[in-house]
Protein backbone atom coordinates (compact mmCIF):
# COMPACT_ATOMS: atom_id res chain seq x y z
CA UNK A 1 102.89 126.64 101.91
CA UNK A 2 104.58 129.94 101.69
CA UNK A 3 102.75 131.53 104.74
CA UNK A 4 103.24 128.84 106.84
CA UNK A 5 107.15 128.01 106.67
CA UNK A 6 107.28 131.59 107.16
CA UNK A 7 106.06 131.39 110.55
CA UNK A 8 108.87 128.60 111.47
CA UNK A 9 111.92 130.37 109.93
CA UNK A 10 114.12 127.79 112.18
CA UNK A 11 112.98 124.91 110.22
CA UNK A 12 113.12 125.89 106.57
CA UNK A 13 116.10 123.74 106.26
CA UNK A 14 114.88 120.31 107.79
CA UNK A 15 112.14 119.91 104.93
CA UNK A 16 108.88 119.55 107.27
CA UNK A 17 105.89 119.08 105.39
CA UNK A 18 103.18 121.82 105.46
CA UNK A 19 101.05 119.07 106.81
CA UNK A 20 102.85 118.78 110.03
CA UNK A 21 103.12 122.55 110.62
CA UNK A 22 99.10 123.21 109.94
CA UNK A 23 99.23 119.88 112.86
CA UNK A 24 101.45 122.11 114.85
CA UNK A 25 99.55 125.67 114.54
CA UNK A 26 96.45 123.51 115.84
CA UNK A 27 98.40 121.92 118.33
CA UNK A 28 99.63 125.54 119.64
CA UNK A 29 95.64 126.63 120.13
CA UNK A 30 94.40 123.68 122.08
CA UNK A 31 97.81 124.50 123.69
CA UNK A 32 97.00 128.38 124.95
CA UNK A 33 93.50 126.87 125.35
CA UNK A 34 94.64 124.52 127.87
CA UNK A 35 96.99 126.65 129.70
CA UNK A 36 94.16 129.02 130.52
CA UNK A 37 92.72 126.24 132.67
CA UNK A 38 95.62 124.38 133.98
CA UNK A 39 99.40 125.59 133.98
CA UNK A 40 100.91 123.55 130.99
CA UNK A 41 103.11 126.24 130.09
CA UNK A 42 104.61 130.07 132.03
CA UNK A 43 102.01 132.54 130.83
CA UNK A 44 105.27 134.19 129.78
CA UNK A 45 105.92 131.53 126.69
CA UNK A 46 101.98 131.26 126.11
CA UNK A 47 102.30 133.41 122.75
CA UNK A 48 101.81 132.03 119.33
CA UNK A 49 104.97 132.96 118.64
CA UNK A 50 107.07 132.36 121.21
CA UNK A 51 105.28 128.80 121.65
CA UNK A 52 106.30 128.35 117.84
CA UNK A 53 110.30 128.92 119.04
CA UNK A 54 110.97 128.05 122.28
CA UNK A 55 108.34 125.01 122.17
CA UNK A 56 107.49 123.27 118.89
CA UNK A 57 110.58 124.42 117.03
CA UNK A 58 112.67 123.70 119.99
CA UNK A 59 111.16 119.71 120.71
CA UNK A 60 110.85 118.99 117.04
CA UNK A 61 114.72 118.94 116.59
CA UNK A 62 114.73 116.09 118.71
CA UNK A 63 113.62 114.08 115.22
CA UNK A 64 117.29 113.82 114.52
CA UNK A 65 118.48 111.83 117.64
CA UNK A 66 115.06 109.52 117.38
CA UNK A 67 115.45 106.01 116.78
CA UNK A 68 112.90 105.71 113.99
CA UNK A 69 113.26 101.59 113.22
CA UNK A 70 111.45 101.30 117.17
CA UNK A 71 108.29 100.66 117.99
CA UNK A 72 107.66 102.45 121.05
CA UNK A 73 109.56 105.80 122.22
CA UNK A 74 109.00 107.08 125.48
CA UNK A 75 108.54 110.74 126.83
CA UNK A 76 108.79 110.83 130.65
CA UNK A 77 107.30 113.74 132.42
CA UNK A 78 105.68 114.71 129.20
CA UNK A 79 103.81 117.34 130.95
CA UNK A 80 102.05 119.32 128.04
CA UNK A 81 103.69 116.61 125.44
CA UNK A 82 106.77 118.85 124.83
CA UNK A 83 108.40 116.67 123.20
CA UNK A 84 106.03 113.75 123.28
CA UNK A 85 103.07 115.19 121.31
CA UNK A 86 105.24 117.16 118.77
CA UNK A 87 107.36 113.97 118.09
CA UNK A 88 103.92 112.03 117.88
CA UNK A 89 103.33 115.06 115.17
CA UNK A 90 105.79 114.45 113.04
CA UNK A 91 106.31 110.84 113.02
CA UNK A 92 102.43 111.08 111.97
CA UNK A 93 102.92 112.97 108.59
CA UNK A 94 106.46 110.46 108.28
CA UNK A 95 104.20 107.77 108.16
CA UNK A 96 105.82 105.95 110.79
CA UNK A 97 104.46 103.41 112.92
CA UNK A 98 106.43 103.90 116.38
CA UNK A 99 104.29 104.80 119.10
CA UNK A 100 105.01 107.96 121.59
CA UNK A 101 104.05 106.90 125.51
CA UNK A 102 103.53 109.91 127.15
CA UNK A 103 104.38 109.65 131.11
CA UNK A 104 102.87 112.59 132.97
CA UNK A 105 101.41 112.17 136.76
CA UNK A 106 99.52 114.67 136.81
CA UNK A 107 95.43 114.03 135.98
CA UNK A 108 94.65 117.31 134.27
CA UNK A 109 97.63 116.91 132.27
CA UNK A 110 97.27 113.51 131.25
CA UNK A 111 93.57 114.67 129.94
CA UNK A 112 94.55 117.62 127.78
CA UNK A 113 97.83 115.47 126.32
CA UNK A 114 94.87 112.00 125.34
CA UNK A 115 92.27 114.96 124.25
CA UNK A 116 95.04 116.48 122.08
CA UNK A 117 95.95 112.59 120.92
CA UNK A 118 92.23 112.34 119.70
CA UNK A 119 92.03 115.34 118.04
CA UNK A 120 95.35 115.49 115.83
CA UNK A 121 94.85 111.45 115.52
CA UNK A 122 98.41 110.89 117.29
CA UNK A 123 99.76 107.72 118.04
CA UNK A 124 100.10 107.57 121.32
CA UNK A 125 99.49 106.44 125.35
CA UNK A 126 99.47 108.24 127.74
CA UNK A 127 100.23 107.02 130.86
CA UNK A 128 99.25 108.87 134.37
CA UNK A 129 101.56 107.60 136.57
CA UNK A 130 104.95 108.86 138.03
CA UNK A 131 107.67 107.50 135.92
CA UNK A 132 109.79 107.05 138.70
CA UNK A 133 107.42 104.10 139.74
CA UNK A 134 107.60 102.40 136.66
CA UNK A 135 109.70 99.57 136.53
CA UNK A 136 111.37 97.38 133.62
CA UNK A 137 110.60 99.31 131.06
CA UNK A 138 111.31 98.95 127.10
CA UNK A 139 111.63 101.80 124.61
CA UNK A 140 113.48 102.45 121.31
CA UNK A 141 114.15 105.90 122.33
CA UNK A 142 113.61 107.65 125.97
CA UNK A 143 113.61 111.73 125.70
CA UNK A 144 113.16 114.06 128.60
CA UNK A 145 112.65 118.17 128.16
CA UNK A 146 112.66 120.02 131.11
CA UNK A 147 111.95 117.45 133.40
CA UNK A 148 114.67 116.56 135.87
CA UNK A 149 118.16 117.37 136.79
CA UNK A 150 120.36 114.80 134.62
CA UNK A 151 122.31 112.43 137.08
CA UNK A 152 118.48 112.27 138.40
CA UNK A 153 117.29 110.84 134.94
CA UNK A 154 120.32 109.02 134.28
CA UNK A 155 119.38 106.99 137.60
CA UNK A 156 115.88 106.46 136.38
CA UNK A 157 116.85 105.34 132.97
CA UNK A 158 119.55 103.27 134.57
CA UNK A 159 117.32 101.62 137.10
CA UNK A 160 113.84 101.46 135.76
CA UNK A 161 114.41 100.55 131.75
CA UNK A 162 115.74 97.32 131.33
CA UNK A 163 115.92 97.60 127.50
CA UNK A 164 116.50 100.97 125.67
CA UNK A 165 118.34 102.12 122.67
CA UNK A 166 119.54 105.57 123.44
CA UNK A 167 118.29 108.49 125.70
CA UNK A 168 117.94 112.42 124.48
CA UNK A 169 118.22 114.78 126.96
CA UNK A 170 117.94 119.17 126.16
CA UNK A 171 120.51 120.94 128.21
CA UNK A 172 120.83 124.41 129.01
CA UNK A 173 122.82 126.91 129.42
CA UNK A 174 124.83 125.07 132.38
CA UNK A 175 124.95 121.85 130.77
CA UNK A 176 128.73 121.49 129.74
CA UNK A 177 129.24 121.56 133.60
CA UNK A 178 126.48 119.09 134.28
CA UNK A 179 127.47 116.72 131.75
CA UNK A 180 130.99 116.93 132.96
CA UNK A 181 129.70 116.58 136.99
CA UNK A 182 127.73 113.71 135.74
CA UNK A 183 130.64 111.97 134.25
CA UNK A 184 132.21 111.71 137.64
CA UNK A 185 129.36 109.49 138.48
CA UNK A 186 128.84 107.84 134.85
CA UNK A 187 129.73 106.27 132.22
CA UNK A 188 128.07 106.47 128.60
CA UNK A 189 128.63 107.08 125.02
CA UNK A 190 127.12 110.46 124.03
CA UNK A 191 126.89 112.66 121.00
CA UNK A 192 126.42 116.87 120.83
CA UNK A 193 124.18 118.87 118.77
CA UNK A 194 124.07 122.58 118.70
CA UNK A 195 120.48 123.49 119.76
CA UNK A 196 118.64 125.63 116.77
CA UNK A 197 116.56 127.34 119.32
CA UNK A 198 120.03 128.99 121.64
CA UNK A 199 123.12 129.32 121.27
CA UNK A 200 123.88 128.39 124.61
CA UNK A 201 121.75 125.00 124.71
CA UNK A 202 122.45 121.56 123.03
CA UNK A 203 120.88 118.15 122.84
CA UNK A 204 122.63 114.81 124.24
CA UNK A 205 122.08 111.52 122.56
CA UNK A 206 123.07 109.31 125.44
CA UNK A 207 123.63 105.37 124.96
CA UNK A 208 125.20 102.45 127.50
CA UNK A 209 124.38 103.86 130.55
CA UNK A 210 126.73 102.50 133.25
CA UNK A 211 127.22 103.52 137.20
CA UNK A 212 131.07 104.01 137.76
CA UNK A 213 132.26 102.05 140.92
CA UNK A 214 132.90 103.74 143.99
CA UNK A 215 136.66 103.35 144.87
């Protein structure tokens, strides 16, 4: 158990079983496997251990914004399943129920992310189809890593889900001036967390999404 946490350092604190790390050190091969077929990942990330940090540890911290009383959370634009499959991961070994729909357009993609699903015994769907598409959709939780600009997503989310609990969204190192451009536009209730992963990113947990009038 030793050996293991030592290779995730960032999450000795949260109390992840050594069950869901062997998961996510198996996860990490079919991972680099993949990416030397398709691009799932920059070739510049595609080491074990910077997949370990700037991937899995960086998408499993997400657990703590998830609403786990759901039954379905949805990832949109999933591409490799970072977020999707890691949450799916971890709410595995939790022995939760919810369900982790995995949006991602492209084929290729779509095939790795249900091949991974099989393999690691995930719950999940994925769905190959562009998200923006979709329409009245339900989800406990929506999440989004890397996929959009944010007033982009917060039309999406705003448009095309017409039940949700709460949306997560990671934000980099320009977000404080994103969120506050997209508050111009928006209104919503929204709560901060430090990201473990850089000091200069955070997570939102974003809830009543409303469109401000136009004066």
């Amino acid at each position: 158990m030793e050996e293991i946490l030592n290779k995730y350092p960032l999450l000795k604190d949260q109390n992840v079983p050594r069950e869901t790390l062997e998961d996510f050190e198996k996860f990490i091969d079919m991972l680099q496997k993949g990416n030397e077929e398709i691009n799932i990942i920059s070739k510049e990330t595609a080491k074990k251990e910077v997949i370990r940090e700037r991937h899995i540890v960086d998408s499993a911290q997400v657990i703590d914004f998830i609403d786990l009383k759901s039954n379905t959370i949805i990832d949109i634009g999933s591409g490799g399943g970072l977020p999707g499959i890691i949450l799916s991961i971890m709410l595995k070994n939790m022995k939760n129920s919810a369900k982790v729909c995995l949006y991602e357009k492209s084929h290729r993609k779509s095939v790795f992310l249900r091949n991974v699903s099989r393999d690691l015994k995930l719950s999940t769907e994925i769905i190959q189809q562009n998200i923006f598409e979709a329409k009245d959709l339900e989800s406990g939780t929506v999440m989004a890593r890397a996929f959009k600009p944010m007033p982009v997503i917060l039309e999406l989310v705003y448009k095309s889900f017409c039940k949700y609990n709460n949306l997560i969204l990671f934000m980099g190192k320009n977000g404080e001036k994103i969120l506050e451009d997209s508050l111009k536009n928006w209104d919503f209730d929204y709560e901060k967390k430090q990201s473990i992963t850089s000091e200069d990113s955070f997570l939102l947990n974003i809830k009543n999404i409303k469109k401000k009038l136009k004066n």
